[in-house]
N, C-alpha and C. Protein backbone atom coordinates (compact mmCIF):
# COMPACT_ATOMS: atom_id res chain seq x y z
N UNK A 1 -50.27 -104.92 204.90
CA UNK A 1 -49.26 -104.28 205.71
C UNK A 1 -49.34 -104.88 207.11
N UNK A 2 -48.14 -105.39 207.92
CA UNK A 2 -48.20 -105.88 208.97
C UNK A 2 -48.29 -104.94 210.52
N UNK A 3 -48.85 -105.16 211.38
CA UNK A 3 -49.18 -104.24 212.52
C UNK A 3 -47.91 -103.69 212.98
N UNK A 4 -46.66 -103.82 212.80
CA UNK A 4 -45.62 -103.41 213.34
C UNK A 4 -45.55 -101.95 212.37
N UNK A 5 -45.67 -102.60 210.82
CA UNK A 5 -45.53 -101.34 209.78
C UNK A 5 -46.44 -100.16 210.55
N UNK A 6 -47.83 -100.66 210.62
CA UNK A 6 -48.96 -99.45 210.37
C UNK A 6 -48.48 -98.80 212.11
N UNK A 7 -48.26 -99.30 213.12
CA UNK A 7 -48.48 -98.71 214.01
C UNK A 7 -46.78 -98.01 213.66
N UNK A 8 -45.78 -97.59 213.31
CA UNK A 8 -44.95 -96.87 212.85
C UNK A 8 -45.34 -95.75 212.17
N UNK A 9 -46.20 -96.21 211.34
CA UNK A 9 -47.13 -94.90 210.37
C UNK A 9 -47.47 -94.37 211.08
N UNK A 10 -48.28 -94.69 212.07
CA UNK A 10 -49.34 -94.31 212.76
C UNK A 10 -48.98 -93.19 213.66
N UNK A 11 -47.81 -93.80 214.26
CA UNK A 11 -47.01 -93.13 215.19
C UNK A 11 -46.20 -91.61 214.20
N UNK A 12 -45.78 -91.79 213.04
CA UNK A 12 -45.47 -90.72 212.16
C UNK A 12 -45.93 -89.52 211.92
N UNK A 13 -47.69 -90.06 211.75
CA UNK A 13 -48.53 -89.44 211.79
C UNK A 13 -48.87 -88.69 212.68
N UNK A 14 -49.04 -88.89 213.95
CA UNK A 14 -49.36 -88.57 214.98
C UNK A 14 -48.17 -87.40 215.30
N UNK A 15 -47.23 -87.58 214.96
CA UNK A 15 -46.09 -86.66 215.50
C UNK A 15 -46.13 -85.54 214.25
N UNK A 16 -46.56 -85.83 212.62
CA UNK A 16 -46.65 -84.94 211.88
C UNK A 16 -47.62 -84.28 211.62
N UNK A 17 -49.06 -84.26 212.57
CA UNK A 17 -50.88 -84.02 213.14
C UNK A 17 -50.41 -82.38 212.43
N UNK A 18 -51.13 -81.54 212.10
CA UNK A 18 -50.83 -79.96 212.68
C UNK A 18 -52.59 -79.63 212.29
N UNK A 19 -53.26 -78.94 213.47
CA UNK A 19 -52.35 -78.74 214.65
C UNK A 19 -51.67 -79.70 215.51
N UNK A 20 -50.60 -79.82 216.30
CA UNK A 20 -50.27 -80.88 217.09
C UNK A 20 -50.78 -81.47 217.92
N UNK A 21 -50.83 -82.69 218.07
CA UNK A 21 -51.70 -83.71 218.96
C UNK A 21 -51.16 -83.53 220.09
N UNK A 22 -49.87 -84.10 220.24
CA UNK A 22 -49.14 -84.03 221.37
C UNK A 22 -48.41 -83.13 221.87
N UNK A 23 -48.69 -82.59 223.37
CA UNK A 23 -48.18 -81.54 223.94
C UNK A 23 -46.55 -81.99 224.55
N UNK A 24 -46.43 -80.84 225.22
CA UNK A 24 -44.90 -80.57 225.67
C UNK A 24 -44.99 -81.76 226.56
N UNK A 25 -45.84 -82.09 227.35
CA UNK A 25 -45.28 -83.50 228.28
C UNK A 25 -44.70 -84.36 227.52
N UNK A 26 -45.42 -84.53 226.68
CA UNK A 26 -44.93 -85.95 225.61
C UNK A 26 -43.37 -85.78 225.21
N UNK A 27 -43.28 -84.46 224.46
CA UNK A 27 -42.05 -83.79 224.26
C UNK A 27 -40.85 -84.37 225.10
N UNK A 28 -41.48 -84.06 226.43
CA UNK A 28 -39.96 -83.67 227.73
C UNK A 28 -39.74 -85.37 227.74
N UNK A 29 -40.42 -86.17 227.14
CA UNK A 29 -40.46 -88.24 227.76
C UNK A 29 -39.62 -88.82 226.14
N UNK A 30 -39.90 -87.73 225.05
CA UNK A 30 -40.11 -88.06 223.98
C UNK A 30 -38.15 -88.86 223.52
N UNK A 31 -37.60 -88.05 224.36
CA UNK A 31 -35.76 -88.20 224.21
C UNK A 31 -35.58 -89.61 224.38
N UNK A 32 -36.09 -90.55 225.67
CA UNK A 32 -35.31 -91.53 226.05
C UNK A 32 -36.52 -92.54 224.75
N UNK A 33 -37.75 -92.32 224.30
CA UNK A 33 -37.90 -93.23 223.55
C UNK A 33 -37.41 -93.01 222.18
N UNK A 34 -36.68 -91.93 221.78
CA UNK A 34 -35.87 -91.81 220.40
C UNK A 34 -34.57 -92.40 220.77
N UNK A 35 -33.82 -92.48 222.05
CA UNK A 35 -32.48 -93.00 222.22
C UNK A 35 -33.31 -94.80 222.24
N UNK A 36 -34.09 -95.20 222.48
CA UNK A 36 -34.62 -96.41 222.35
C UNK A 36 -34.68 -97.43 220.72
N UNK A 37 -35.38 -96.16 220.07
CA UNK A 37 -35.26 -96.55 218.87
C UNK A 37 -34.35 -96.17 217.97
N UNK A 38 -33.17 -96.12 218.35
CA UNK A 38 -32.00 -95.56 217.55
C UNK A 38 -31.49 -97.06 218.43
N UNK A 39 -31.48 -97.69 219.31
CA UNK A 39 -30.64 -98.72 219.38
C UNK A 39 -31.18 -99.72 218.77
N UNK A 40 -32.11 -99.84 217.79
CA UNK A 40 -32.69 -101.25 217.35
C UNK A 40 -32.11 -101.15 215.53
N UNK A 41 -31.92 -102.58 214.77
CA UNK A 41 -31.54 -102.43 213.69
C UNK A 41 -32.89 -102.22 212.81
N UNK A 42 -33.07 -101.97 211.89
CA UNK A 42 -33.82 -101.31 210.55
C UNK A 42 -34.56 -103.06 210.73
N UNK A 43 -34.42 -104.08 211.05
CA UNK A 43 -35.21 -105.16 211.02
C UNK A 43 -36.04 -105.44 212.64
N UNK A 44 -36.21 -104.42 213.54
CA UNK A 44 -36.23 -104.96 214.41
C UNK A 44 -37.85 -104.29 214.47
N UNK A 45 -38.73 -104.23 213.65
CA UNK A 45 -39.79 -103.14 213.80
C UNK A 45 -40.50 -104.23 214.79
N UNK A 46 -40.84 -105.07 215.20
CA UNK A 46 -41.88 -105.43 215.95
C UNK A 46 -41.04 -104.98 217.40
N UNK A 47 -40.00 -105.00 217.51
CA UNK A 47 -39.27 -104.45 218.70
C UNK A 47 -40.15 -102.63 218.71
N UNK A 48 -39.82 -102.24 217.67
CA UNK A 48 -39.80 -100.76 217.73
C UNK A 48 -41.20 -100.65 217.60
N UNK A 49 -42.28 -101.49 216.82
CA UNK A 49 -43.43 -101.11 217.34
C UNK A 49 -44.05 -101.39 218.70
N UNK A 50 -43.82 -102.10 219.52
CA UNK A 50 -43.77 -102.55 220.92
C UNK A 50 -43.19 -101.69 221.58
N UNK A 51 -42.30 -100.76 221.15
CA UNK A 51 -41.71 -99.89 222.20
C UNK A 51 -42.79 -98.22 222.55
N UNK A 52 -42.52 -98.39 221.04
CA UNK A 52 -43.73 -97.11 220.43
C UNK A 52 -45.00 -97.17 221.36
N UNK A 53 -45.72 -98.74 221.11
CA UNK A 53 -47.07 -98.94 221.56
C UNK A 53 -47.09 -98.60 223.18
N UNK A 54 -45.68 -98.67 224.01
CA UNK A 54 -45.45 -98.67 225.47
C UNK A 54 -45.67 -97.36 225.38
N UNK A 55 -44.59 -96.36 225.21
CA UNK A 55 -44.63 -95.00 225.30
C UNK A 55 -46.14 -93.99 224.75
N UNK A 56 -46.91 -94.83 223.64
CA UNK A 56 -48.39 -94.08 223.65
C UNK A 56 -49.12 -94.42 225.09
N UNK A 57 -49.06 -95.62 225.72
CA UNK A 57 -49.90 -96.07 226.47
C UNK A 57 -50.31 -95.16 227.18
N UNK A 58 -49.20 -94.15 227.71
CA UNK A 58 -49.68 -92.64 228.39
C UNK A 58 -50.58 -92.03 228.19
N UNK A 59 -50.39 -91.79 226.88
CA UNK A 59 -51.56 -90.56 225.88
C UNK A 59 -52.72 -91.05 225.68
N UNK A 60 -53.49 -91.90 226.17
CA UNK A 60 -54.81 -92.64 225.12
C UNK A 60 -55.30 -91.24 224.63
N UNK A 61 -55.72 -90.10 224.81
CA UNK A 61 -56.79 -89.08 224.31
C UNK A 61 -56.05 -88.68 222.99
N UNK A 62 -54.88 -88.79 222.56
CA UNK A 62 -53.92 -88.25 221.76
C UNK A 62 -54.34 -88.92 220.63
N UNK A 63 -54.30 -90.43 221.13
CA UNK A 63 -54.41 -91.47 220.14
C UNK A 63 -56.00 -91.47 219.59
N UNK A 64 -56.75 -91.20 220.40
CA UNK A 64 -58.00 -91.21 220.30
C UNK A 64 -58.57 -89.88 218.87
N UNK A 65 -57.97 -88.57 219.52
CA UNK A 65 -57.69 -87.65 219.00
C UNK A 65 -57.40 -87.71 217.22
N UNK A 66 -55.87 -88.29 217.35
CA UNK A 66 -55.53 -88.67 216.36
C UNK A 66 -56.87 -89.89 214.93
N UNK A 67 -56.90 -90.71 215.70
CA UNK A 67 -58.04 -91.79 214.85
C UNK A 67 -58.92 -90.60 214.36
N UNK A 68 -59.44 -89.54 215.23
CA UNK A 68 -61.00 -88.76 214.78
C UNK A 68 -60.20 -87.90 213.32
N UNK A 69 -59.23 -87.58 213.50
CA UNK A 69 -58.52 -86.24 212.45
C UNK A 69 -58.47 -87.23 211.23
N UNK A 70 -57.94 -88.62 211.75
CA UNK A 70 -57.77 -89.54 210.31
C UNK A 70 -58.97 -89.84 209.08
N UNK A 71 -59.87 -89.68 210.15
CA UNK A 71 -61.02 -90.29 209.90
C UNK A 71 -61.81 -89.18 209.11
N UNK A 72 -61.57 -88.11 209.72
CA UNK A 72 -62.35 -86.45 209.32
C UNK A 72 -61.40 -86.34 207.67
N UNK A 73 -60.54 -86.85 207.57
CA UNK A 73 -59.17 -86.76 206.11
C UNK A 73 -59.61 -87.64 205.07
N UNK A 74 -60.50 -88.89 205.69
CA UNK A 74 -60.47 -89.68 204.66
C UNK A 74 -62.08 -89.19 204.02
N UNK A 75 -63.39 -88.50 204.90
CA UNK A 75 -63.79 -88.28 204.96
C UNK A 75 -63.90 -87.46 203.49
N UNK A 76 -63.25 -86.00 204.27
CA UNK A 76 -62.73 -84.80 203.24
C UNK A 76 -62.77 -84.85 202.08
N UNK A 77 -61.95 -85.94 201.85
CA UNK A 77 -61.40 -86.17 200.20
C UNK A 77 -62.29 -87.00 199.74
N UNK A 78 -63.20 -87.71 200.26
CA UNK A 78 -64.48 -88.23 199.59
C UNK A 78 -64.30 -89.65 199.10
N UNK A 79 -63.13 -90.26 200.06
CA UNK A 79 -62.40 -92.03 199.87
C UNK A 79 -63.92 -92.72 199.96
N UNK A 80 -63.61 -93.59 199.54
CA UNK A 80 -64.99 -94.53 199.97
C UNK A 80 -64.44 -94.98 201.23
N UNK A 81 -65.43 -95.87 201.97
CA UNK A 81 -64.81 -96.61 203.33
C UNK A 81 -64.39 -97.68 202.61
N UNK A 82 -63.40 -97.73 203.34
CA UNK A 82 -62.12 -99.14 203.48
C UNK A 82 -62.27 -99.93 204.51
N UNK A 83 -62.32 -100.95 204.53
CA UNK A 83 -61.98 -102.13 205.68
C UNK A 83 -60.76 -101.81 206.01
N UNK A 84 -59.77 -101.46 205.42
CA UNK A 84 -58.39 -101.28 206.03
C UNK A 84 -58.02 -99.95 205.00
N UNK A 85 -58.09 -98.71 205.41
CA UNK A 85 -57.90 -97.88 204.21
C UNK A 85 -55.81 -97.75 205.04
N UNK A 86 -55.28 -97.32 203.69
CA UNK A 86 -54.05 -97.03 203.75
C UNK A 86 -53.94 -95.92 204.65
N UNK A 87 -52.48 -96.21 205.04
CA UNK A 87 -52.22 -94.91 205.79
C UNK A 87 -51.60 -93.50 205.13
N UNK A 88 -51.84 -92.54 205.40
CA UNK A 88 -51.50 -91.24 205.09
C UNK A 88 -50.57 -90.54 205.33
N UNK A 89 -49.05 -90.37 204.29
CA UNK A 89 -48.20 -89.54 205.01
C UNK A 89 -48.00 -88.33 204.28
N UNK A 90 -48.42 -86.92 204.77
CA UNK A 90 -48.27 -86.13 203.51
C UNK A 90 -46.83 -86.03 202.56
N UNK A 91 -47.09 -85.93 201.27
CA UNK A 91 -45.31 -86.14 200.20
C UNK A 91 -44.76 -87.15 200.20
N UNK A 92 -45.58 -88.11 200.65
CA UNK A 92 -44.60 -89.51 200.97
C UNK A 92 -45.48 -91.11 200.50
N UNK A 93 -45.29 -91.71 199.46
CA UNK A 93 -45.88 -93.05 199.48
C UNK A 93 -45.71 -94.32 200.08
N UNK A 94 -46.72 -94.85 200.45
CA UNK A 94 -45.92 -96.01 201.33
C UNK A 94 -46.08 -97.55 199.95
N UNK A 95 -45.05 -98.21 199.85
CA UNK A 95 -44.78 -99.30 199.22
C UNK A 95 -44.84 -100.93 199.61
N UNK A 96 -45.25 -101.39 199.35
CA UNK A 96 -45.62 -102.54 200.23
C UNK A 96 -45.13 -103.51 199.41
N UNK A 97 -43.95 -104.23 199.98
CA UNK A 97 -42.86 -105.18 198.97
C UNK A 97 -43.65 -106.44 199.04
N UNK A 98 -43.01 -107.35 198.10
CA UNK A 98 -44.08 -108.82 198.33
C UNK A 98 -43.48 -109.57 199.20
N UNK A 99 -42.30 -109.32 199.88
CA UNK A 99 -41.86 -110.05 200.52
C UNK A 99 -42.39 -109.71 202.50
N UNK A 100 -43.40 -109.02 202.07
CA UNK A 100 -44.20 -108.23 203.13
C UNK A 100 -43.33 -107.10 203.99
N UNK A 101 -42.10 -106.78 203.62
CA UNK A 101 -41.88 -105.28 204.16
C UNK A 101 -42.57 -104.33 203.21
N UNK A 102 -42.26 -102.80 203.81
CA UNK A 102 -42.66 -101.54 203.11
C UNK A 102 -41.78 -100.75 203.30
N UNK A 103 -41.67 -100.11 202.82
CA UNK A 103 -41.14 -99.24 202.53
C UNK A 103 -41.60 -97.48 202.49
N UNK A 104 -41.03 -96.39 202.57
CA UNK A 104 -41.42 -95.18 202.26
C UNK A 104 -40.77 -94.29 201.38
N UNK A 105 -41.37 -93.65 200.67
CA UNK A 105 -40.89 -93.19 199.36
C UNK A 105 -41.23 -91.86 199.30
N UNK A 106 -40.22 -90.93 198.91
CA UNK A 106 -40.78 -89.38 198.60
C UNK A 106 -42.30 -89.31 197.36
N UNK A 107 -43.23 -88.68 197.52
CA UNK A 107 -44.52 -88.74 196.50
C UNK A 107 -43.36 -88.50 195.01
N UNK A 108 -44.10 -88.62 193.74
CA UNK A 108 -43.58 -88.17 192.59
C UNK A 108 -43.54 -86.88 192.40
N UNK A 109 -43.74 -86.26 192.29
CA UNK A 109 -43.67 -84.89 192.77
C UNK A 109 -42.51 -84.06 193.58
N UNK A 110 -41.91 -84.88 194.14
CA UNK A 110 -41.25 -83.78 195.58
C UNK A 110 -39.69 -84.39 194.76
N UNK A 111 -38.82 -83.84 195.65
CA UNK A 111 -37.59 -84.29 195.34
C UNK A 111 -37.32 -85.98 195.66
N UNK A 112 -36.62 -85.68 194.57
CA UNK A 112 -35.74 -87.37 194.29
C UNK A 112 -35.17 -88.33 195.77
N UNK A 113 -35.72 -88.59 196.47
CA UNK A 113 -34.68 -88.90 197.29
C UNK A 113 -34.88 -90.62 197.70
N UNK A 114 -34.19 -91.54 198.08
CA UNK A 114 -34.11 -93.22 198.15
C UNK A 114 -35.35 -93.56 199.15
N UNK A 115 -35.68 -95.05 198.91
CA UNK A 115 -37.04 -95.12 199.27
C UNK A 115 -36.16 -95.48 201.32
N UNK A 116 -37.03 -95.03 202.20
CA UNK A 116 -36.53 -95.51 203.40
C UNK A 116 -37.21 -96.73 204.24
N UNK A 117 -36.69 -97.00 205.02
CA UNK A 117 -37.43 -98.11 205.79
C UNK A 117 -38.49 -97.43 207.31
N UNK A 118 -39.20 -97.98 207.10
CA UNK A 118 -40.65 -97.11 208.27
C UNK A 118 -39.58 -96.63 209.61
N UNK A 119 -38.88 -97.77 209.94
CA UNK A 119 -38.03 -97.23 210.99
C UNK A 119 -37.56 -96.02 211.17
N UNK A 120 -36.95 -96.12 210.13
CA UNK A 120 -35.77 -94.77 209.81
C UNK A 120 -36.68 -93.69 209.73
N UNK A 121 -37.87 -93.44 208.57
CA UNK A 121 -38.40 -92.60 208.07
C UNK A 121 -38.92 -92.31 210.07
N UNK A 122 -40.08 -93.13 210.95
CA UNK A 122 -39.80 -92.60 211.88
C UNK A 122 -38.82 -92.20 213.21
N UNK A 123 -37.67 -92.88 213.25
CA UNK A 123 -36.37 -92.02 213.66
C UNK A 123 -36.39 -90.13 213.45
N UNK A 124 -36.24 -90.08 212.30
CA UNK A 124 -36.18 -88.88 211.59
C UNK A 124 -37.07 -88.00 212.33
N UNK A 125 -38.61 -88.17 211.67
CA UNK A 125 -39.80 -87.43 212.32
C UNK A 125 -39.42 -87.59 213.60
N UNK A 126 -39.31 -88.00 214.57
CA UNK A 126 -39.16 -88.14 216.38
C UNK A 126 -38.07 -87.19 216.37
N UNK A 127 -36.78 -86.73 215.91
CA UNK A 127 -35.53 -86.28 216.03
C UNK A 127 -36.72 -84.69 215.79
N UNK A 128 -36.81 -84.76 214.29
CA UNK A 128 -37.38 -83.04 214.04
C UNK A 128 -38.95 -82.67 215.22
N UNK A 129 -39.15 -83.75 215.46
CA UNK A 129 -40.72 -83.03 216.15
C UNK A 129 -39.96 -82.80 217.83
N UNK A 130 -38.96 -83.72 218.50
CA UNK A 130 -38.15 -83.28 219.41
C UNK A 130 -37.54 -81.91 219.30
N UNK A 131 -36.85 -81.58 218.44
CA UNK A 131 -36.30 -80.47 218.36
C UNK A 131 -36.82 -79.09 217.82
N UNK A 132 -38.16 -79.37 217.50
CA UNK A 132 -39.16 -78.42 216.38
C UNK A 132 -39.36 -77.20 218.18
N UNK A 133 -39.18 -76.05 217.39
CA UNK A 133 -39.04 -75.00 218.07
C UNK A 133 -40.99 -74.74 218.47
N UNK A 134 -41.07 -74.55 219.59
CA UNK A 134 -42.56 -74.90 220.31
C UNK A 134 -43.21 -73.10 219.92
C-alpha cells in the first residue's frame, strides 16, 4: 500500500477513534480542510495526502495518541507483530489492486454497498465527524 493510501486510512481512523482523539479545535479548522479535499479528483491522493499531513501538523499528541490506541488493537486481538501490519477500519475492508491503488469495501457482513476510493471513503468520514453532534 502506498504512503498516500495509508496516511488517508490513517487519517479515517483517527476521525473514527471513540473515544475521540480530536477535540473541538480541530473541529472549528476541520471545514476549510474538507472544502480542500472536495476540490481534488479521486486520483489526486498524494495531493490529498499532503494536504491531510499539513492540517495534522497541528495535533502531533493526537497523532501520537492515535499510534498508542492502534497499537493497544492490534495487541488485543492477539495479531502477531507485523513489519507493516494493515490498517484497521471497523465494517470496512481495504483492497489493494495490482495496479497499486486500493480501494475500500463494506466487510461481508454489513450491507451491500460499491467498493469506494480512500478519497471518497475519507471525504465522507470528515463531512459526518464535522457535523457529528458534540
Amino acid at each position: 500500500m502506498n504512503e498516500s493510501t495509508k496516511t488517508l486510512i490513517m487519517f479515517a481512523q483517527l476521525l473514527e477513534a471513540k473515544p475521540a482523539i480530536l477535540g473541538e479545535n480541530a473541529r472549528q479548522t476541520a471545514e476549510s480542510l474538507a472544502a480542500d479535499l472536495d476540490n481534488l479528483s479521486e486520483q489526486d491522493l498524494e495531493q490529498a495526502a499532503a494536504k491531510i499531513r499539513n492540517w495534522m501538523a497541528q495535533f502531533p499528541q493526537e497523532i501520537k495518541t492515535l499510534k498508542k490506541a492502534l497499537q493497544r488493537q492490534r495487541k488485543e486481538f492477539d495479531d502477531p507483530v507485523e513489519t507493516s501490519p494493515k490498517p484497521i477500519i471497523p465494517n470496512f475492508q481495504i483492497i489493494e489492486q495490482s495496479d497499486g491503488n486500493s480501494l475500500i469495501t463494506p466487510a461481508p457482513a454489513s450491507e451491500s454497498r460499491q467498493p469506494i476510493s480512500p478519497l471518497l471513503y475519507v471525504r465522507q468520514t470528515l463531512s459526518r465527524w464535522i457535523h457529528k453532534q458534540h
